[in-house]
N, C-alpha and C. Protein backbone atom coordinates (compact mmCIF):
# COMPACT_ATOMS: atom_id res chain seq x y z
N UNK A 1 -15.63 27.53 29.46
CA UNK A 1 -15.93 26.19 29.92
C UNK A 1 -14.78 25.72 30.79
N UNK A 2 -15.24 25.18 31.57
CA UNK A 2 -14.10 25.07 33.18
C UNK A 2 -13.81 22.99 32.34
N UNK A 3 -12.27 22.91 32.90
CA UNK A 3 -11.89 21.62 32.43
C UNK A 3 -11.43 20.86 33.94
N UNK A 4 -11.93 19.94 34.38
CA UNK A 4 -11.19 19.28 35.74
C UNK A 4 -10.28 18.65 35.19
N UNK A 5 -9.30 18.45 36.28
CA UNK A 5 -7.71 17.73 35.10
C UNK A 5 -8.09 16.23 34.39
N UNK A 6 -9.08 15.71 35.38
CA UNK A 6 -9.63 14.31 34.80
C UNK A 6 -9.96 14.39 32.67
N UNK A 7 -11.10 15.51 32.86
CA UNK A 7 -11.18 16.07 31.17
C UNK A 7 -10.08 16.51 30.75
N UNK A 8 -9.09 17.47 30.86
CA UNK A 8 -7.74 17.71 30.74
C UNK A 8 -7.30 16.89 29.82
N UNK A 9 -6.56 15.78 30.68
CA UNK A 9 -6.06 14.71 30.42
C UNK A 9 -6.87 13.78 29.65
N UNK A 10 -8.00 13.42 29.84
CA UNK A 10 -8.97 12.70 28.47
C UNK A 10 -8.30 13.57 27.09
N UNK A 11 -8.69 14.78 27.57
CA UNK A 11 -8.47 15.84 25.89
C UNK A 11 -7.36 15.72 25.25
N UNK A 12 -6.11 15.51 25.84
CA UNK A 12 -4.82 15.51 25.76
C UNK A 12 -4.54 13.91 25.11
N UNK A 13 -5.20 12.73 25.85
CA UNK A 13 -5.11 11.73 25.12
C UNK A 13 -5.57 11.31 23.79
N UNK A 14 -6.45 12.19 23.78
CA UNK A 14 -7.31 11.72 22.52
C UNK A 14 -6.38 12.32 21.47
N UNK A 15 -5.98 13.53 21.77
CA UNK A 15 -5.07 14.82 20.88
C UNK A 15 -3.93 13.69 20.24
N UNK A 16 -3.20 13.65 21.50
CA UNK A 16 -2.07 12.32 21.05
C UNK A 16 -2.49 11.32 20.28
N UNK A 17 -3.60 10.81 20.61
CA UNK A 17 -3.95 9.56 19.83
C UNK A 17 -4.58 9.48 18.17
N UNK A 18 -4.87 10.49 18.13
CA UNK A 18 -5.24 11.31 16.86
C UNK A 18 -3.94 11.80 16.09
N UNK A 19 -2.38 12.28 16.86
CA UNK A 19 -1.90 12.30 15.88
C UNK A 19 -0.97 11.09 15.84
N UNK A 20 -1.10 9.96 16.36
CA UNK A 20 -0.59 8.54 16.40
C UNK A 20 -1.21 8.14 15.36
N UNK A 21 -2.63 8.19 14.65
CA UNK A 21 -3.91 7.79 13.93
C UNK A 21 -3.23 8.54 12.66
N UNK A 22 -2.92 10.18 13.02
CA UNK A 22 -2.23 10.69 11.78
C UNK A 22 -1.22 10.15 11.05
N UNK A 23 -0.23 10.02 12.16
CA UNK A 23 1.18 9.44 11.21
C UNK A 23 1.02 7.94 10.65
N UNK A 24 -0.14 7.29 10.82
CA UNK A 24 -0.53 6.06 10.02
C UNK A 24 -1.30 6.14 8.93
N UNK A 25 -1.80 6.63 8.78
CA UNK A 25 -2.57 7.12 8.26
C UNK A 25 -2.19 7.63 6.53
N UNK A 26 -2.65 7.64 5.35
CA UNK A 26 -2.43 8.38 4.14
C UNK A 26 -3.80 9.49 4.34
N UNK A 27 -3.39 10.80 4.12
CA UNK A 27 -4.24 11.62 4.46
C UNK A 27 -5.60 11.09 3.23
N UNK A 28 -4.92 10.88 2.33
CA UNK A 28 -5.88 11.23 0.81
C UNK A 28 -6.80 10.10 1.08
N UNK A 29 -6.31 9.02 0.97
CA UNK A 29 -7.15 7.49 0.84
C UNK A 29 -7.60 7.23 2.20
N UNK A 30 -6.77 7.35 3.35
CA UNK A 30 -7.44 6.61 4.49
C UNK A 30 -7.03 5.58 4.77
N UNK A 31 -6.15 4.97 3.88
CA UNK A 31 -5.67 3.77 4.07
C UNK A 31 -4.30 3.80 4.90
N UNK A 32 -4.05 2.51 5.39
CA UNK A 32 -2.26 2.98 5.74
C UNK A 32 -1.31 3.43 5.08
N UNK A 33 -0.80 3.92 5.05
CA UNK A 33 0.75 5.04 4.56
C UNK A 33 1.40 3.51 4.92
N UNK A 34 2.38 3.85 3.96
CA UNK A 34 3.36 2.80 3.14
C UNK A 34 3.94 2.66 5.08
N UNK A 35 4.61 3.45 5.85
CA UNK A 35 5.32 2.87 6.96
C UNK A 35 4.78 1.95 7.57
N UNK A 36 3.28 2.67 8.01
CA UNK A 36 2.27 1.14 8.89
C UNK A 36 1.74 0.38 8.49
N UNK A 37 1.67 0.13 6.70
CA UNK A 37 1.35 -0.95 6.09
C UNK A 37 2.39 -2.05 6.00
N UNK A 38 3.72 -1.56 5.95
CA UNK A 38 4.76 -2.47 6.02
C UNK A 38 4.99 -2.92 7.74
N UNK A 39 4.22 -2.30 8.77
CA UNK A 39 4.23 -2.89 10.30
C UNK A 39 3.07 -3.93 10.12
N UNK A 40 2.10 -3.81 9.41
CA UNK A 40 0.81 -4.66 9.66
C UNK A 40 1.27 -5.94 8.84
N UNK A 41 1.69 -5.70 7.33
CA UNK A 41 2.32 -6.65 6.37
C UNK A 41 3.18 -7.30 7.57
N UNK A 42 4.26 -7.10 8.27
CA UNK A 42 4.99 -7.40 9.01
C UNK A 42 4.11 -8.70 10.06
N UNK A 43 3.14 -8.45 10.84
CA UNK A 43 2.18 -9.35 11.52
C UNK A 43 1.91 -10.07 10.92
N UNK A 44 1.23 -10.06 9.54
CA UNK A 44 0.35 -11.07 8.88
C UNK A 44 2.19 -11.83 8.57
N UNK A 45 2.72 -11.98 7.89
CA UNK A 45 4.17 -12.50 7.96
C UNK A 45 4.32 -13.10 8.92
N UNK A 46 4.20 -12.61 10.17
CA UNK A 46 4.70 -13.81 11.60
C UNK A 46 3.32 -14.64 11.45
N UNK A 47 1.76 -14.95 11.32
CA UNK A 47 1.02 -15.12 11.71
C UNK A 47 1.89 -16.63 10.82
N UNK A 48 1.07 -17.81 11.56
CA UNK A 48 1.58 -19.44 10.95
C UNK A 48 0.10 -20.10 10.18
N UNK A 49 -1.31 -18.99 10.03
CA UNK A 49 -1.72 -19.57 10.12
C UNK A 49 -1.79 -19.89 7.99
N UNK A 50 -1.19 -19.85 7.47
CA UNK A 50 -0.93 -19.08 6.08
C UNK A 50 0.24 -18.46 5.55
N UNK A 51 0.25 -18.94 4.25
CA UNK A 51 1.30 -17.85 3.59
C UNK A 51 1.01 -16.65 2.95
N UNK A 52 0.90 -15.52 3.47
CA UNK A 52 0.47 -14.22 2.96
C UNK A 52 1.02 -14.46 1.31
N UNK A 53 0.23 -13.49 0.72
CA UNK A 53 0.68 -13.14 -0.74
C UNK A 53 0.04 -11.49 -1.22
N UNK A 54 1.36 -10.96 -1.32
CA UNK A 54 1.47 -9.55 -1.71
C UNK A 54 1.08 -8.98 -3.08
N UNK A 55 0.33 -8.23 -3.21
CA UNK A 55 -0.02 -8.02 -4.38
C UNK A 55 0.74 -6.17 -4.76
N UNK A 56 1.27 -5.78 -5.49
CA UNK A 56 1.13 -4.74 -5.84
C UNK A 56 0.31 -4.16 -7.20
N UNK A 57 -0.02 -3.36 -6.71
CA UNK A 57 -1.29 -2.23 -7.78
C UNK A 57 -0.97 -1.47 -7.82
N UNK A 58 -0.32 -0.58 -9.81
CA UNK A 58 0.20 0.59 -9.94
C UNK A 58 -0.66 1.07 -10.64
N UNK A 59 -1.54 2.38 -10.70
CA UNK A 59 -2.48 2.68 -11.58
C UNK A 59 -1.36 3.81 -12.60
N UNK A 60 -0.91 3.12 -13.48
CA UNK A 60 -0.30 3.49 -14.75
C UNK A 60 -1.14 4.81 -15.18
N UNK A 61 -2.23 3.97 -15.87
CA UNK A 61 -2.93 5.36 -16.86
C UNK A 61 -2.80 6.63 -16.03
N UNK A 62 -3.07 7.09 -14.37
CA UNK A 62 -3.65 7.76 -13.87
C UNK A 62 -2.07 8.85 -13.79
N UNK A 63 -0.93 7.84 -13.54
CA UNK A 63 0.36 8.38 -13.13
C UNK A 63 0.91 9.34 -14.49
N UNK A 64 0.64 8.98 -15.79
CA UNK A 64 0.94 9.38 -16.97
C UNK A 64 -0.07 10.79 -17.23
N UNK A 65 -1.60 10.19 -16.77
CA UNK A 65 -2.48 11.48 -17.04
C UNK A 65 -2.28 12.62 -16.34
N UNK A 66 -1.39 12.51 -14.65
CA UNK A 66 -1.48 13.37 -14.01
C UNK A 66 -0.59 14.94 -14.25
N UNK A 67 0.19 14.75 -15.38
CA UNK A 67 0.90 15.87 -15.48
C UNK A 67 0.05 16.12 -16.90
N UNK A 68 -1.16 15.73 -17.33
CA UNK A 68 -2.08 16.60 -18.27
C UNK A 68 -3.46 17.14 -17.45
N UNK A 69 -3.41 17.01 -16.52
CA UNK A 69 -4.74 17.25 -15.78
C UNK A 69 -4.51 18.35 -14.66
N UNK A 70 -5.30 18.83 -14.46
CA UNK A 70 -5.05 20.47 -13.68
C UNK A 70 -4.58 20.09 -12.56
N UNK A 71 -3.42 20.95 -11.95
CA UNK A 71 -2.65 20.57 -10.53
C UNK A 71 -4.33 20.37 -9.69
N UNK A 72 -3.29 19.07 -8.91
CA UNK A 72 -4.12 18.36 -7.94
C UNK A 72 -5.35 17.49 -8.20
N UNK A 73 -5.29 17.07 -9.50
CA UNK A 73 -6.74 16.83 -9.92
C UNK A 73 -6.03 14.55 -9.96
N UNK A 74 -4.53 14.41 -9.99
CA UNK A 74 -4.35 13.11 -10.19
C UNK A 74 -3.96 12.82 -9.00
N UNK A 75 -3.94 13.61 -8.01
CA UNK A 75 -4.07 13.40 -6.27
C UNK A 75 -5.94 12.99 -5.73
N UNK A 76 -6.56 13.54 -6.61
CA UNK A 76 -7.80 13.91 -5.97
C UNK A 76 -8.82 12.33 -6.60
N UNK A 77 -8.25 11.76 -8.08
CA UNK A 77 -8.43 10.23 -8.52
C UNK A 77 -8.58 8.95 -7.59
N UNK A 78 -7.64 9.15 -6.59
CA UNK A 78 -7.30 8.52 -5.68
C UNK A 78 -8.14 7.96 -4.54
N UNK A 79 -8.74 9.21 -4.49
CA UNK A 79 -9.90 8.75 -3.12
C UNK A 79 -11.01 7.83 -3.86
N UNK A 80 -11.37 8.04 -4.87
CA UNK A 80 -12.83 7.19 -5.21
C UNK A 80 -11.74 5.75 -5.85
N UNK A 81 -10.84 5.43 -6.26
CA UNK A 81 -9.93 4.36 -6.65
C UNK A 81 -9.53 3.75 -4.98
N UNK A 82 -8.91 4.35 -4.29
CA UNK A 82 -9.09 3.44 -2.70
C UNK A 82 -10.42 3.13 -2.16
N UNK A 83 -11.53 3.76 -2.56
CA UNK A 83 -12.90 3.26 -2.25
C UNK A 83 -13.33 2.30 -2.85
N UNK A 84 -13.33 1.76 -4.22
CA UNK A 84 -13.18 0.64 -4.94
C UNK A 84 -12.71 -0.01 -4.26
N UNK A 85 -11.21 -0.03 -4.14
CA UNK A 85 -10.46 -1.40 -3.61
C UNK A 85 -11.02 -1.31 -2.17
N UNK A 86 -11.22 -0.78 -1.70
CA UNK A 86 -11.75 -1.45 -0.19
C UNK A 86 -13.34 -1.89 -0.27
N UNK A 87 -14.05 -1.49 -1.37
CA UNK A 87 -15.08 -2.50 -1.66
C UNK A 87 -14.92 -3.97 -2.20
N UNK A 88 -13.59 -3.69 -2.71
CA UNK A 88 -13.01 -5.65 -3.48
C UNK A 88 -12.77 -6.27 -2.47
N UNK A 89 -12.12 -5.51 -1.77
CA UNK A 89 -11.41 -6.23 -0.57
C UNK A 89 -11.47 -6.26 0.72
N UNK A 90 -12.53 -6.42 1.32
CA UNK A 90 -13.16 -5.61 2.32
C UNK A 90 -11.94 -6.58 3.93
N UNK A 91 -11.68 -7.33 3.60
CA UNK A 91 -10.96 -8.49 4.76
C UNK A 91 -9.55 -8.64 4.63
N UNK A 92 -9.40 -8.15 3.51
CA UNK A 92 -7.50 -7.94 3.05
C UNK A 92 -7.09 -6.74 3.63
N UNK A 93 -5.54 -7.00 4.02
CA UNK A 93 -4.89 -5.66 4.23
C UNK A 93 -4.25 -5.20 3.23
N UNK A 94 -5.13 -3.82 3.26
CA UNK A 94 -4.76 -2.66 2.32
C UNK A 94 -4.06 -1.20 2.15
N UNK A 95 -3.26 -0.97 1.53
CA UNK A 95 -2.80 0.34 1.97
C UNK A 95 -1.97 1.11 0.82
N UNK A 96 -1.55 2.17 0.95
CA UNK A 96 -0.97 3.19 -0.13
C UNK A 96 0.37 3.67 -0.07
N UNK A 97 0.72 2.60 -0.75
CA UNK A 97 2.36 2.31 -0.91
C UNK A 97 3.04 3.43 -1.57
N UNK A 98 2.73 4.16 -2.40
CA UNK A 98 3.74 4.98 -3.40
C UNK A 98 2.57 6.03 -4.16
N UNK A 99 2.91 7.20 -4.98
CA UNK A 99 2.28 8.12 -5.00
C UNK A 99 0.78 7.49 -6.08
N UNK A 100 0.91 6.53 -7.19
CA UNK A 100 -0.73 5.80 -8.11
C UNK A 100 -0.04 4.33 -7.47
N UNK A 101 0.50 3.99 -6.36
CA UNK A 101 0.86 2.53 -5.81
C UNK A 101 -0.16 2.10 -4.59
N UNK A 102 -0.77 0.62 -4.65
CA UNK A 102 -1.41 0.35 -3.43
C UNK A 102 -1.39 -1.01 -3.57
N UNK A 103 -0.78 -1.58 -1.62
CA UNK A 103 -0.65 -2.34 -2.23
C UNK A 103 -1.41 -3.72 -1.03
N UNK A 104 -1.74 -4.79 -1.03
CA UNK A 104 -2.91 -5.42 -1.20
C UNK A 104 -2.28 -7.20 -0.46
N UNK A 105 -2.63 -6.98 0.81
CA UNK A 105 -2.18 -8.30 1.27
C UNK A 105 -2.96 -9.49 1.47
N UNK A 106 -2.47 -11.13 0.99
CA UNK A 106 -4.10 -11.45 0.87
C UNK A 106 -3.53 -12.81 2.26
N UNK A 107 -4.20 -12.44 3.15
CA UNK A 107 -4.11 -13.27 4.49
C UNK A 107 -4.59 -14.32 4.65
N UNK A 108 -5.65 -14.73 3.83
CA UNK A 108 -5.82 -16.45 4.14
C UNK A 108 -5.46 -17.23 3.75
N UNK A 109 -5.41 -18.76 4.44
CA UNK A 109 -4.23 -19.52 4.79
C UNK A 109 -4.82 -20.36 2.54
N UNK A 110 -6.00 -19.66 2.04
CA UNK A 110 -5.86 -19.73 0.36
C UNK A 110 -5.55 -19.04 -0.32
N UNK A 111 -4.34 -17.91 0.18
CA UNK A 111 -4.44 -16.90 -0.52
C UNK A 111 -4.10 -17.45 -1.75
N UNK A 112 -3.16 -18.42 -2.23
CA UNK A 112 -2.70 -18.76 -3.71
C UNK A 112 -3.77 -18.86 -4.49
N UNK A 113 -4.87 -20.00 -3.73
CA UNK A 113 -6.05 -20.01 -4.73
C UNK A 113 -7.08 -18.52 -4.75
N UNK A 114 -7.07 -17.51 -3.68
CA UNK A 114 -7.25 -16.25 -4.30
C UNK A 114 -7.09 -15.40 -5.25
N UNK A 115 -5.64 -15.55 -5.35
CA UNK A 115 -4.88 -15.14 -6.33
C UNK A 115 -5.55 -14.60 -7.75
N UNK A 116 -5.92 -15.60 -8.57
CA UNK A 116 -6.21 -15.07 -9.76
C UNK A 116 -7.58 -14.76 -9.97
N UNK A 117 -8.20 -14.58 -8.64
CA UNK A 117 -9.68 -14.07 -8.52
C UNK A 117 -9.62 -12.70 -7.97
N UNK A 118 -8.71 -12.42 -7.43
CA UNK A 118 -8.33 -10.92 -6.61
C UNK A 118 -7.86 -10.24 -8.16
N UNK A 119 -7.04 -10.44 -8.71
CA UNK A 119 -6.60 -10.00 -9.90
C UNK A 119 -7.35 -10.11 -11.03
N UNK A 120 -8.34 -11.05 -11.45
CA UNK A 120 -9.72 -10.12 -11.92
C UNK A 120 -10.66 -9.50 -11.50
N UNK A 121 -10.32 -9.92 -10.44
CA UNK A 121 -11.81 -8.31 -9.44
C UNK A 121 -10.96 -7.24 -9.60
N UNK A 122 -9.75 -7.19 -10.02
CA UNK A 122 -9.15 -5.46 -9.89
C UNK A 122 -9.21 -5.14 -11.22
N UNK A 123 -8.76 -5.85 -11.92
CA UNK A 123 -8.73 -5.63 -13.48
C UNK A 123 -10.73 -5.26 -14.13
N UNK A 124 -11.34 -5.76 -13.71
CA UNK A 124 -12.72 -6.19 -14.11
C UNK A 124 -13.06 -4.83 -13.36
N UNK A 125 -12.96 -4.16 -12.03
CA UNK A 125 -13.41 -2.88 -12.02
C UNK A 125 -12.97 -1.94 -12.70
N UNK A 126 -11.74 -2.05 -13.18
CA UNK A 126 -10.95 -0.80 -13.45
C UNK A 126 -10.84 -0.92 -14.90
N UNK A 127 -11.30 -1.98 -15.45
CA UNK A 127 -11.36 -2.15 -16.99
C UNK A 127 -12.10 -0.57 -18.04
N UNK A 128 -12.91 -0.44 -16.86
CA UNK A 128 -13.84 1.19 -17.48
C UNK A 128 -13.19 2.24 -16.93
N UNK A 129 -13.56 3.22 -17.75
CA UNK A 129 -12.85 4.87 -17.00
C UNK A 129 -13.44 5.24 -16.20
N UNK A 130 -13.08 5.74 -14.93
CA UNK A 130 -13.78 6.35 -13.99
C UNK A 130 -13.95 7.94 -14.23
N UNK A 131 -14.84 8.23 -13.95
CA UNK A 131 -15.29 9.89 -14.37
C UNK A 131 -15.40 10.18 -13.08
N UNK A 132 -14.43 11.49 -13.17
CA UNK A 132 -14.34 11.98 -12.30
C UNK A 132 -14.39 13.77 -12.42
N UNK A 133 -15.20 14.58 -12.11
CA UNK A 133 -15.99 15.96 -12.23
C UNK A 133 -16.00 15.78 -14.05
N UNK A 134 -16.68 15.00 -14.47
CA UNK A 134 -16.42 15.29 -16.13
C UNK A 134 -15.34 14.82 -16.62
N UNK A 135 -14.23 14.40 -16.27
CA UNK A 135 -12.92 13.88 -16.69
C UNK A 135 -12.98 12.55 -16.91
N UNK A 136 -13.01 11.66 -17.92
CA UNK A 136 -12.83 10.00 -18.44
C UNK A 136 -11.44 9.65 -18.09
N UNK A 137 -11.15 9.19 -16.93
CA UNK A 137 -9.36 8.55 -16.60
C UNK A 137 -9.51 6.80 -16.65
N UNK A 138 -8.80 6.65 -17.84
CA UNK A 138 -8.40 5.51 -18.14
C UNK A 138 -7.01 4.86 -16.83
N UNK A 139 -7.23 3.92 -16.13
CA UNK A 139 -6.17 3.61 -14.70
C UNK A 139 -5.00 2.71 -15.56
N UNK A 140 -5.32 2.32 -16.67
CA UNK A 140 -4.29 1.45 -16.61
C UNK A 140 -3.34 0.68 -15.46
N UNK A 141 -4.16 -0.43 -15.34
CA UNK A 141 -3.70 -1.20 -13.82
C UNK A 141 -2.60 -2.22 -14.32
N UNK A 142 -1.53 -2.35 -13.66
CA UNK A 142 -1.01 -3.70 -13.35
C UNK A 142 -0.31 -3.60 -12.14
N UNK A 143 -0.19 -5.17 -12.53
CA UNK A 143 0.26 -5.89 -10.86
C UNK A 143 1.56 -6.95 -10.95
N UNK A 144 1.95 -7.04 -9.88
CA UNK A 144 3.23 -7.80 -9.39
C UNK A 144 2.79 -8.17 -8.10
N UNK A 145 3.16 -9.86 -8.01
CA UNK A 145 3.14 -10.27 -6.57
C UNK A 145 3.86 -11.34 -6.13
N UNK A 146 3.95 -11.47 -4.83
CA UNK A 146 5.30 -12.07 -4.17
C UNK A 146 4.44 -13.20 -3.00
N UNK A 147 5.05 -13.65 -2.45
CA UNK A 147 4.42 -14.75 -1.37
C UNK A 147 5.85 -14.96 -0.52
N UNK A 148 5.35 -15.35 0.54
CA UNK A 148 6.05 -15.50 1.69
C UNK A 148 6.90 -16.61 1.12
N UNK A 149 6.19 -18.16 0.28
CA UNK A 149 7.20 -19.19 0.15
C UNK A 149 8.35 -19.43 -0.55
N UNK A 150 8.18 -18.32 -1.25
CA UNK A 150 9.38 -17.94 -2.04
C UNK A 150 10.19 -16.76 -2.18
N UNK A 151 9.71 -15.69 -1.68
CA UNK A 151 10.31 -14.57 -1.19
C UNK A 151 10.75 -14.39 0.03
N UNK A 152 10.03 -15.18 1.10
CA UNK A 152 11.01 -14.67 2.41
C UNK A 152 9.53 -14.41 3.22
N UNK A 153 9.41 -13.93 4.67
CA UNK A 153 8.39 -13.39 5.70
C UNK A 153 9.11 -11.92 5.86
N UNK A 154 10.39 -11.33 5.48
CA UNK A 154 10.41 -10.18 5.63
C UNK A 154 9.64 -9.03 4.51
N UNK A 155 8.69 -8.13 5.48
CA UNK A 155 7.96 -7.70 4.52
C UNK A 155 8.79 -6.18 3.71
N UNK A 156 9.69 -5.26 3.75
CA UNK A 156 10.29 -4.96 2.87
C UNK A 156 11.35 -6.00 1.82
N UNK A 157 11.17 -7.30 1.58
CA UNK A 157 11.89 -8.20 0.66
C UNK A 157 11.12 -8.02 0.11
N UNK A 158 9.68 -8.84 0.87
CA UNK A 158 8.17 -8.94 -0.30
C UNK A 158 7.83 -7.56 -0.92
N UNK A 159 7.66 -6.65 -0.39
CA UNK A 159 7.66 -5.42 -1.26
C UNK A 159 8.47 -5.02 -2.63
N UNK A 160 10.07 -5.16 -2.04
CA UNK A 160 11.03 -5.15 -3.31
C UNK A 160 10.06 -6.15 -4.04
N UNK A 161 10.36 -7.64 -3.86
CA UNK A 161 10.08 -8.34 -5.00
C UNK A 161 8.66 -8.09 -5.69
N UNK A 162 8.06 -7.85 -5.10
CA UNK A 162 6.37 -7.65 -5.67
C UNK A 162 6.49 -6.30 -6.60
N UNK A 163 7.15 -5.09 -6.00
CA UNK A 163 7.60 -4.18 -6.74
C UNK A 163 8.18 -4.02 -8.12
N UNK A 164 8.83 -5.17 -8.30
CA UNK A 164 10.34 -5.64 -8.96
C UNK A 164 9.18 -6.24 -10.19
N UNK A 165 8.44 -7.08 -9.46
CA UNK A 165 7.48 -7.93 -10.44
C UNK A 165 6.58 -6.72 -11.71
N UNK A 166 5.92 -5.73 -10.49
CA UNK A 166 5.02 -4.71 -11.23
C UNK A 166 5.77 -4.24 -12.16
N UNK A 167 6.94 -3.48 -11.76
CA UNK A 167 7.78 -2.73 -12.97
C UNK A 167 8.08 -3.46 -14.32
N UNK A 168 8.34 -5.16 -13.89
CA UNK A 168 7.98 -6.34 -15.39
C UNK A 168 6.94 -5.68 -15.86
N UNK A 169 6.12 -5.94 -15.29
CA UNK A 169 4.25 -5.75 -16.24
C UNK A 169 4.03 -4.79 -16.42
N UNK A 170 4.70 -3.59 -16.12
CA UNK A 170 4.81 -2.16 -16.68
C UNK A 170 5.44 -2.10 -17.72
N UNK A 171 6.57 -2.75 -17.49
CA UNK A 171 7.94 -2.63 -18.80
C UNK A 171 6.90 -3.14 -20.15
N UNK A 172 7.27 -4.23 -19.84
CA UNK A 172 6.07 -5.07 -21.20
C UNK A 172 4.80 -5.28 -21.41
N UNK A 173 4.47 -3.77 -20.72
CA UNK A 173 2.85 -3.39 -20.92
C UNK A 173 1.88 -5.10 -20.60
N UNK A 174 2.47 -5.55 -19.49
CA UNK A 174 1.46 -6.94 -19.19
C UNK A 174 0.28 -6.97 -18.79
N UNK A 175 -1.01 -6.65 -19.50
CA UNK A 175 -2.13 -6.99 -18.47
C UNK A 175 -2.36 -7.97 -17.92
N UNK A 176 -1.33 -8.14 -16.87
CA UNK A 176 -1.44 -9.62 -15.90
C UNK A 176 -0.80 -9.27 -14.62
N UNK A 177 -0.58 -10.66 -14.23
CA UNK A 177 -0.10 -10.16 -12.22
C UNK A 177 0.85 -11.24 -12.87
N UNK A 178 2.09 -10.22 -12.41
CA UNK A 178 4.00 -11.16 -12.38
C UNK A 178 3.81 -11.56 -10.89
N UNK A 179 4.14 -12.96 -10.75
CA UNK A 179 4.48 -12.91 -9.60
C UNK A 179 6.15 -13.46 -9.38
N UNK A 180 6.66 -12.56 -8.21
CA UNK A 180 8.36 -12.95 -8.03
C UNK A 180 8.19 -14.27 -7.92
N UNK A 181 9.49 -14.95 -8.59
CA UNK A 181 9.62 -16.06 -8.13
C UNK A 181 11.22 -16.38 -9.65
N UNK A 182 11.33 -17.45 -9.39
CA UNK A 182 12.94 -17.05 -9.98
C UNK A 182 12.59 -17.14 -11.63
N UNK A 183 11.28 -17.14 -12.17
CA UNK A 183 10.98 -17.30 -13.80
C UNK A 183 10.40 -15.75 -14.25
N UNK A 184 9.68 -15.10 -12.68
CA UNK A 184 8.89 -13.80 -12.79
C UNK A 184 7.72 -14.81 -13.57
N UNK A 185 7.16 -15.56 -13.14
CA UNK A 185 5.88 -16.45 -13.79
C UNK A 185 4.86 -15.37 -13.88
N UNK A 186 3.73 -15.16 -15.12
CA UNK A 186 2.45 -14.44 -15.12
C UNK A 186 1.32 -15.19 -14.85
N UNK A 187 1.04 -14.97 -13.83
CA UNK A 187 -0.33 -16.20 -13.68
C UNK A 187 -1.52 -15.77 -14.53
N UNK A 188 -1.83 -14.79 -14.62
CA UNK A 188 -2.98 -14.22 -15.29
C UNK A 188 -3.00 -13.47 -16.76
N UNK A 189 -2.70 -14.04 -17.97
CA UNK A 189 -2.23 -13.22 -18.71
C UNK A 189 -4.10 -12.83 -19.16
N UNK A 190 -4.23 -11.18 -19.86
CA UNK A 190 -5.07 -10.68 -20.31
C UNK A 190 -4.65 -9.55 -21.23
N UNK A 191 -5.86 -9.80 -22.11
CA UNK A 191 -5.70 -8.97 -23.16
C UNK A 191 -6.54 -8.16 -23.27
N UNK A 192 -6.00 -6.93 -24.21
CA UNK A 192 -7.03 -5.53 -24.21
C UNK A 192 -8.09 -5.47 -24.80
């Protein structure tokens, strides 16, 4: 097949632009990889029209099960768990922060009053085990979250702190969302 440089050069752009698409990209989920989620987090931060509020989501159960479950099988959890959350969240920016981490930006100018409705839509899906080829994986979810008005518009601060928050509700097994702020307040407390 004969190429005129015009096709050439189409082919060549697309090539490039595909692996521009790559390095954003998390191969597994599809979602953004922690670098271009913290560039997009970064926008919604300058935007005036709102105070963003950061959510982080660590799926506990899945991180603990993965060294009992056959290599590659707590990598492979992942894809139908990012398909969920992008069914919760279809207008939020979303992306895959850390190896069972994702984490969940809520952009409208209500995100506060979102807040504890986003955090039972995550809890309320993930409350059941997802079966996956025959396997019952309990996710054990919690969350930590941060907001621009008290953490700052830089979005690696909001990360630390939202981070900082999850590892609370990990530590003391919280089924709730910590959010940073100088008490670590739980807006949502729930029980098992």
């Amino acid at each position: 097949r004969e190429f005129s440089p015009r096709t050439l050069l189409q082919e060549k752009l697309w090539v490039a632009q595909q692996a521009i698409e790559a390095g954003r990209t998390d191969p597994l989920t599809g979602l953004p990889n922690r670098a271009h989620f913290e560039t997009l987090l970064e926008a919604a931060c300058r935007d005036d029209t709102g105070q963003p509020v950061l959510v982080t989501i660590a799926m506990g159960g899945l991180q603990r099960q993965a060294n009992l479950l056959p290599p590659g099988f707590g990598q492979n959890i992942l894809m139908p768990v990012a398909a969920e959350l992008k069914k919760l969240f279809p207008r939020h920016l979303l992306g895959r922060i850390a190896e069972f981490e994702f984490g969940l930006c809520l952009q409208a100018s209500q995100s506060h009053e979102d807040l504890p409705s986003c955090i039972e839509a995550v809890y309320g899906r993930f409350d059941t085990p997802l079966s996956v080829r025959g396997q019952r994986i309990n996710l054990d979810v919690q969350m930590g979250s941060a907001d621009t008005a008290t953490c700052g518009r830089d979005p690696k601060d909001l990360l630390a702190h939202a981070g900082n928050a999850m590892r609370l509700a990990i530590k003391h097994n919280l089924h709730a969302d910590v959010l940073a702020d100088p008490a670590f307040h739980i807006r949502t407390q729930r029980h098992q």
